[in-house]
PDB file of N, CA and C in Angstrom:
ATOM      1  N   UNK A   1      68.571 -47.433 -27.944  1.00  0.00           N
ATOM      2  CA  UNK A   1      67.669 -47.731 -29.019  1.00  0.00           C
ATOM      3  C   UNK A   1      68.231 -47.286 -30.361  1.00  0.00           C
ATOM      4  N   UNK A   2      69.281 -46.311 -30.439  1.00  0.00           N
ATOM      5  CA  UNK A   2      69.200 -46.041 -31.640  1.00  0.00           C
ATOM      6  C   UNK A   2      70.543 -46.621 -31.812  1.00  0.00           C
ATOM      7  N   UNK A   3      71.331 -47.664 -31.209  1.00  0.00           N
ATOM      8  CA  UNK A   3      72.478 -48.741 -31.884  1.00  0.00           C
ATOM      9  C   UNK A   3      70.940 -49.787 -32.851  1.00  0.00           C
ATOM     10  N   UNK A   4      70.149 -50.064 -32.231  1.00  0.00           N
ATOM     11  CA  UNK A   4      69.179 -50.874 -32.824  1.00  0.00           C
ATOM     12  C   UNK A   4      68.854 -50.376 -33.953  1.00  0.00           C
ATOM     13  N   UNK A   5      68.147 -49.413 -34.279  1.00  0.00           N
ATOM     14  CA  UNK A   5      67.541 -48.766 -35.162  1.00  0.00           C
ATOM     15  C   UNK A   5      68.856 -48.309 -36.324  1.00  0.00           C
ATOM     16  N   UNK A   6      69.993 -48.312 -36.144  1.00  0.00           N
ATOM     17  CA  UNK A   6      70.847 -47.969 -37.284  1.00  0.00           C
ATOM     18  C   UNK A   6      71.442 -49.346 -37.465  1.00  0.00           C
ATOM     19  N   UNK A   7      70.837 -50.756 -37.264  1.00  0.00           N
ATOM     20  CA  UNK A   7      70.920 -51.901 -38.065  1.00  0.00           C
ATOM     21  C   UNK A   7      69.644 -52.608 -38.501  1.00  0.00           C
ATOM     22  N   UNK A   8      68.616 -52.001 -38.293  1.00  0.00           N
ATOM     23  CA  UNK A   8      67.117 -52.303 -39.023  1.00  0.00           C
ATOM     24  C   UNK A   8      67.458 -51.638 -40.263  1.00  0.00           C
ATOM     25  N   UNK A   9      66.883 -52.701 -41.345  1.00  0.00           N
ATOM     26  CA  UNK A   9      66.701 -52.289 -42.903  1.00  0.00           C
ATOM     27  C   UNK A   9      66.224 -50.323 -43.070  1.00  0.00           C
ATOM     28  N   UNK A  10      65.707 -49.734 -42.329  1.00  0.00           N
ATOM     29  CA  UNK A  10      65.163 -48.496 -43.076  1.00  0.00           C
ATOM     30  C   UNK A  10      64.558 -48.613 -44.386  1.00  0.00           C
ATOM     31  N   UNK A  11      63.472 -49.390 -44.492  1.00  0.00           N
ATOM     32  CA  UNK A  11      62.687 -49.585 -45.503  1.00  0.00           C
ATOM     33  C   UNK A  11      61.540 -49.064 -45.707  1.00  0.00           C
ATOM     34  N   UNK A  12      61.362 -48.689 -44.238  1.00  0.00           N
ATOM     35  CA  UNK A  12      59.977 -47.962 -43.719  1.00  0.00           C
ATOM     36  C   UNK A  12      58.689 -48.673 -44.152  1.00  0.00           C
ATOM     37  N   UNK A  13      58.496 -49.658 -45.044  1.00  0.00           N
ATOM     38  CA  UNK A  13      57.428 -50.249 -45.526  1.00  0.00           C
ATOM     39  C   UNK A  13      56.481 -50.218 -45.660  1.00  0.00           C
ATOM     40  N   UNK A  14      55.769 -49.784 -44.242  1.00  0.00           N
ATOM     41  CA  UNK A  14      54.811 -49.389 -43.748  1.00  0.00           C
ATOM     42  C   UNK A  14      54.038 -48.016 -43.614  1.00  0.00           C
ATOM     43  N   UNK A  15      55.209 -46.935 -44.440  1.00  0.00           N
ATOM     44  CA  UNK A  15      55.190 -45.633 -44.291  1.00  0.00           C
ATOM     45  C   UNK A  15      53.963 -45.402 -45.379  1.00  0.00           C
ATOM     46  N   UNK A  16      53.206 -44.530 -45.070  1.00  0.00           N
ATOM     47  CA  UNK A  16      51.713 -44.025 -45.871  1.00  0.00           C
ATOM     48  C   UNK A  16      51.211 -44.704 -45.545  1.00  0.00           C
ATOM     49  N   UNK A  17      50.590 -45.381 -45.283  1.00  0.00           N
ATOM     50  CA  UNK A  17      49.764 -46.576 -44.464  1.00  0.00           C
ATOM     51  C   UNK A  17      49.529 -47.392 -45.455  1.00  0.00           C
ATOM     52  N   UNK A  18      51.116 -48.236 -45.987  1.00  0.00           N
ATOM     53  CA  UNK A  18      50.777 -49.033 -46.608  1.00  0.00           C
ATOM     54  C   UNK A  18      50.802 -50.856 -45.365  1.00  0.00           C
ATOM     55  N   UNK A  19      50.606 -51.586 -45.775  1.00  0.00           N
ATOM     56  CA  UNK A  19      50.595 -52.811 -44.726  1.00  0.00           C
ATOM     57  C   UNK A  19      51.790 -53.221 -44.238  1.00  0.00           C
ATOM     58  N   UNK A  20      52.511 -53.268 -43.503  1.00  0.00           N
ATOM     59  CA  UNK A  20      54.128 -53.681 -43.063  1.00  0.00           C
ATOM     60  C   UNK A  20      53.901 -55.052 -42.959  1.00  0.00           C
ATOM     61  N   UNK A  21      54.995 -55.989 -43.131  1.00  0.00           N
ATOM     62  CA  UNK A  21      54.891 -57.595 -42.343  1.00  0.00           C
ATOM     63  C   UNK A  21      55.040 -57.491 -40.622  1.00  0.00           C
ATOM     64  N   UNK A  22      55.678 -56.495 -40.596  1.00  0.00           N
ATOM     65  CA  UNK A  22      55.769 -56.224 -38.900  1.00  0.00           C
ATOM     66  C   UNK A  22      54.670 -55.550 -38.201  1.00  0.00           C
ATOM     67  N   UNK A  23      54.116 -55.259 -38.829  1.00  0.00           N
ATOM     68  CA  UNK A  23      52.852 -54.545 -38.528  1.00  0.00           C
ATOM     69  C   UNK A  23      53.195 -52.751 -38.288  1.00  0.00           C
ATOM     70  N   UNK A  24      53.721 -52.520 -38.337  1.00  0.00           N
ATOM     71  CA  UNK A  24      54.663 -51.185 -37.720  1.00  0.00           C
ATOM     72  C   UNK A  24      54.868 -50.258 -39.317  1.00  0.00           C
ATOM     73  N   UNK A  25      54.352 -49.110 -38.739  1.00  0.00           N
ATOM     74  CA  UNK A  25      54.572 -48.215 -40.479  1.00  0.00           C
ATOM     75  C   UNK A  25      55.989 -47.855 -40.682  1.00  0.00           C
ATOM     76  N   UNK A  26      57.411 -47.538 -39.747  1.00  0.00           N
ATOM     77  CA  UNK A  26      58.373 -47.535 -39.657  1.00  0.00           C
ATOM     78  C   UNK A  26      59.639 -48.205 -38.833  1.00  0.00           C
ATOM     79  N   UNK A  27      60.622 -48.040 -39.380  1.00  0.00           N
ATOM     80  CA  UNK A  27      61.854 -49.350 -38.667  1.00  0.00           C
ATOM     81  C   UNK A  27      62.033 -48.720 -36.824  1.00  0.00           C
ATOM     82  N   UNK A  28      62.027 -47.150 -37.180  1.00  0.00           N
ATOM     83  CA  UNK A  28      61.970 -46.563 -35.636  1.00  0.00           C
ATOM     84  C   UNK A  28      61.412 -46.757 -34.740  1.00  0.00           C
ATOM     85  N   UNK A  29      59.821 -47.680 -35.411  1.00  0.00           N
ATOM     86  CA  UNK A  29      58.583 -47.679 -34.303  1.00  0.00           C
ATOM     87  C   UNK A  29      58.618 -49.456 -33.998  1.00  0.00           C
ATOM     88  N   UNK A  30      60.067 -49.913 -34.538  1.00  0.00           N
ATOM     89  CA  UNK A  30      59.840 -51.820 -34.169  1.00  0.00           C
ATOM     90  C   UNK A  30      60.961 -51.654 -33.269  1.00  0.00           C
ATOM     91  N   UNK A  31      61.749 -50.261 -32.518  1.00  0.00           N
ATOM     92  CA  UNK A  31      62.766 -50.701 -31.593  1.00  0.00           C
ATOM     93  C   UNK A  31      62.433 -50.842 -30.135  1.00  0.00           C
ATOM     94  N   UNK A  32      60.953 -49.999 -30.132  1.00  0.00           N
ATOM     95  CA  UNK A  32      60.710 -50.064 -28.755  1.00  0.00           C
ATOM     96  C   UNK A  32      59.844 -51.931 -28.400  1.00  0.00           C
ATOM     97  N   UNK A  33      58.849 -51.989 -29.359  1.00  0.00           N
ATOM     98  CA  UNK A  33      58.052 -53.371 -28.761  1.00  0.00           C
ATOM     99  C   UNK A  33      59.681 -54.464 -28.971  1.00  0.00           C
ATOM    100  N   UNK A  34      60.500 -54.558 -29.848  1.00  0.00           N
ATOM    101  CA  UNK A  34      61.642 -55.542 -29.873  1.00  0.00           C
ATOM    102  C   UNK A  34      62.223 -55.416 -28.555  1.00  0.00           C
ATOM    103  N   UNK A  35      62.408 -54.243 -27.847  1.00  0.00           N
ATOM    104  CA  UNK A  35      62.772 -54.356 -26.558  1.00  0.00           C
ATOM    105  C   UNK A  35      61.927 -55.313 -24.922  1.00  0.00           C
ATOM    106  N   UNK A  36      60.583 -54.377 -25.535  1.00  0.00           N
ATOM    107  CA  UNK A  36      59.500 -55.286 -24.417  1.00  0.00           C
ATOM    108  C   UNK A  36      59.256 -56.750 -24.956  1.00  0.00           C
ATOM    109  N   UNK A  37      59.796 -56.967 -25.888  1.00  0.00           N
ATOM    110  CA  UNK A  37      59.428 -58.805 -25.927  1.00  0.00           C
ATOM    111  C   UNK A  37      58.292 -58.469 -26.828  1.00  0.00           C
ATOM    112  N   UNK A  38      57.505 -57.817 -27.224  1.00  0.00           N
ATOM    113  CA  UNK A  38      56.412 -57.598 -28.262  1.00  0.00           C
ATOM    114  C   UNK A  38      57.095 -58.081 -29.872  1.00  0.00           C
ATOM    115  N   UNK A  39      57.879 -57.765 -30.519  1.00  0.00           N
ATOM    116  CA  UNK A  39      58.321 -58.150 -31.684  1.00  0.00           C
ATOM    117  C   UNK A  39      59.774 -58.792 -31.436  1.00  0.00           C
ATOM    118  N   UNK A  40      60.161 -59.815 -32.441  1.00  0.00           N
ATOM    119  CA  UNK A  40      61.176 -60.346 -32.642  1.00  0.00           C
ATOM    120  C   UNK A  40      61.969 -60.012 -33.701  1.00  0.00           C
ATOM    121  N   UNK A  41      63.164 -60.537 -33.616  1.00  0.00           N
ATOM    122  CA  UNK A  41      64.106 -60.422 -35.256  1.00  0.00           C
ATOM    123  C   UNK A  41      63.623 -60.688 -36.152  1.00  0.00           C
ATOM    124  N   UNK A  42      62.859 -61.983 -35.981  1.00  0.00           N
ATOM    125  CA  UNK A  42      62.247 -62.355 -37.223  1.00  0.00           C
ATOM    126  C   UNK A  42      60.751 -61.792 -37.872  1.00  0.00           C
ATOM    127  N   UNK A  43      60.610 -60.915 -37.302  1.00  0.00           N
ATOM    128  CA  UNK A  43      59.489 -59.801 -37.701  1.00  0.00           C
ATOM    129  C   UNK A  43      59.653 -59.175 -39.174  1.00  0.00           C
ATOM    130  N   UNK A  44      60.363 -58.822 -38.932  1.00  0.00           N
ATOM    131  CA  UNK A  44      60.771 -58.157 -40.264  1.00  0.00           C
ATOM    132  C   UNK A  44      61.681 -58.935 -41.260  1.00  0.00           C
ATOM    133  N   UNK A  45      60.661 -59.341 -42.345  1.00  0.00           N
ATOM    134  CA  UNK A  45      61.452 -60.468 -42.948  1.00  0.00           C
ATOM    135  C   UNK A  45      62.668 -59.435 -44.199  1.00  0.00           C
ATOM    136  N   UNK A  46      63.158 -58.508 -44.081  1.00  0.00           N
ATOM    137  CA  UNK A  46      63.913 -57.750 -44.662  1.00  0.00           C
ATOM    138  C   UNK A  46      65.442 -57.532 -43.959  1.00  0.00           C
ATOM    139  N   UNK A  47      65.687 -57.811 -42.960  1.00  0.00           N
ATOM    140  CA  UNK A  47      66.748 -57.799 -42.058  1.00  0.00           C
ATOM    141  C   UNK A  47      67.747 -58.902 -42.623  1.00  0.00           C
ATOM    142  N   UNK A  48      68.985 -58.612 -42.722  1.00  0.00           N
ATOM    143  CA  UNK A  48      70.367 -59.213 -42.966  1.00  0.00           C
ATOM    144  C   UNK A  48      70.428 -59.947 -41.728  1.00  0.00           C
ATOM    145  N   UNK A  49      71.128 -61.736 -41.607  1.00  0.00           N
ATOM    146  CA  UNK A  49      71.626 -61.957 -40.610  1.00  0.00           C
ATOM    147  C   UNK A  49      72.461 -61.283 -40.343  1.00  0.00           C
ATOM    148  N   UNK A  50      73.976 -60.639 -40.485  1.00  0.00           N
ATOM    149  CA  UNK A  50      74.478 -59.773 -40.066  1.00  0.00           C
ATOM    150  C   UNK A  50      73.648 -58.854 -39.580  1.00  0.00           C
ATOM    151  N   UNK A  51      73.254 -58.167 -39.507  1.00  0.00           N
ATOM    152  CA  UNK A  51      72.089 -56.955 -39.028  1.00  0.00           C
ATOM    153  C   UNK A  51      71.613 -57.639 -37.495  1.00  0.00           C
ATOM    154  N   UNK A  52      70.887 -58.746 -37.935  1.00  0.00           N
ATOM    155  CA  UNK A  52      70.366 -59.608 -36.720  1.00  0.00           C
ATOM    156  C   UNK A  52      71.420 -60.204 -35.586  1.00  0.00           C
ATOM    157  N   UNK A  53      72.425 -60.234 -36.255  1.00  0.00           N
ATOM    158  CA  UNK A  53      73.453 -60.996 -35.143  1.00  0.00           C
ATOM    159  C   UNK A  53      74.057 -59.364 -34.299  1.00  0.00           C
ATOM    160  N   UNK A  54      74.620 -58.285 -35.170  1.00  0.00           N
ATOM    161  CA  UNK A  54      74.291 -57.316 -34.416  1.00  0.00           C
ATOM    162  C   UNK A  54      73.738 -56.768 -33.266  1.00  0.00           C
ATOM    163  N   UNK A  55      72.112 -56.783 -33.821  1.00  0.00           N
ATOM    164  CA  UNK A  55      71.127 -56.654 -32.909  1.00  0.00           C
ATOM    165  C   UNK A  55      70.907 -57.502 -31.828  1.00  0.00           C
ATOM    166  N   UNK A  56      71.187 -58.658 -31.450  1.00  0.00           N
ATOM    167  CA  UNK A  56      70.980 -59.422 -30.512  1.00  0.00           C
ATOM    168  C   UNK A  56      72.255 -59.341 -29.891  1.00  0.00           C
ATOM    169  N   UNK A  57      73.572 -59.014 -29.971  1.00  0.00           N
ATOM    170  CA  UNK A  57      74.573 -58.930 -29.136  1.00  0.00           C
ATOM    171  C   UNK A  57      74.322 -57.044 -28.479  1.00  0.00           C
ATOM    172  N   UNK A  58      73.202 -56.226 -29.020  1.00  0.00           N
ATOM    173  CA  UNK A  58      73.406 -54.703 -28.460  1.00  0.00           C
ATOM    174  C   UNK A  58      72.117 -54.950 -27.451  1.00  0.00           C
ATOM    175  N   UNK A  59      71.606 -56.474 -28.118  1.00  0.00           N
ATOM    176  CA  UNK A  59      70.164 -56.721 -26.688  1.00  0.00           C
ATOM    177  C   UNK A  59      70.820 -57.242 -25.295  1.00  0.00           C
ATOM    178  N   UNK A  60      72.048 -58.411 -25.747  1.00  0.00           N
ATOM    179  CA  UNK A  60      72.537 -58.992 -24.791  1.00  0.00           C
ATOM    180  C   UNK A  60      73.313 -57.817 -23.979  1.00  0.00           C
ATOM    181  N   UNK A  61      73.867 -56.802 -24.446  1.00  0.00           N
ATOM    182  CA  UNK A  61      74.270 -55.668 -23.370  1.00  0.00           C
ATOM    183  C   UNK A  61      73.042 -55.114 -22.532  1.00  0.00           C
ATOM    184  N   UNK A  62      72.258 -54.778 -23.637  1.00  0.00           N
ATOM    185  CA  UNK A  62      70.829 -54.437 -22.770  1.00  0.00           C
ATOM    186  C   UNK A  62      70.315 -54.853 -21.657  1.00  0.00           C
ATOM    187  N   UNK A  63      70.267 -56.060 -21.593  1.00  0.00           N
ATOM    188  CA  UNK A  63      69.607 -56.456 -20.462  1.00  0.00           C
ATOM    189  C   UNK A  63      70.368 -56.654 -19.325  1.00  0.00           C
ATOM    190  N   UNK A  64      71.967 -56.818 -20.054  1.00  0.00           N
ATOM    191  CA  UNK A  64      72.962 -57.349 -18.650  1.00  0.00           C
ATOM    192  C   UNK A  64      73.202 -56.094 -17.292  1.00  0.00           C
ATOM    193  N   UNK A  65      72.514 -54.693 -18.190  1.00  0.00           N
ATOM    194  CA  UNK A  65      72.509 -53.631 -17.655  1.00  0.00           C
ATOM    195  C   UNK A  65      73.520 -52.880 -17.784  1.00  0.00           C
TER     196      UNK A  65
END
């Protein structure tokens, strides 16, 4: 989780309880539902494709086990 979380924006957005687009008050708390299929890449409209292409090749290890 935390190869994931050190290519999410760290924008925290959501931090103080302001409203996130992801719904999530921090980038730490979108690595676990992105894992269960609960949130996607495109959740967070702040993410670099680089960032995203990243993240989906450290998912494709993920799951291959």
């Amino acid at each position: 989780m935390a190869d994931i979380y050190r290519n999410l924006p760290g924008k925290d957005c959501g931090k103080g309880g302001k409203q996130s687009p992801c719904g999530l008050p921090m980038c730490k708390d979108f690595t676990k539902p992105l894992l269960k299929g609960d949130k996607t890449l495109y959740d967070c409209p702040f993410m670099e494709d680089d960032d995203r292409q990243a993240i989906i090749l450290i998912l494709e290890d993920y799951y291959k086990g």
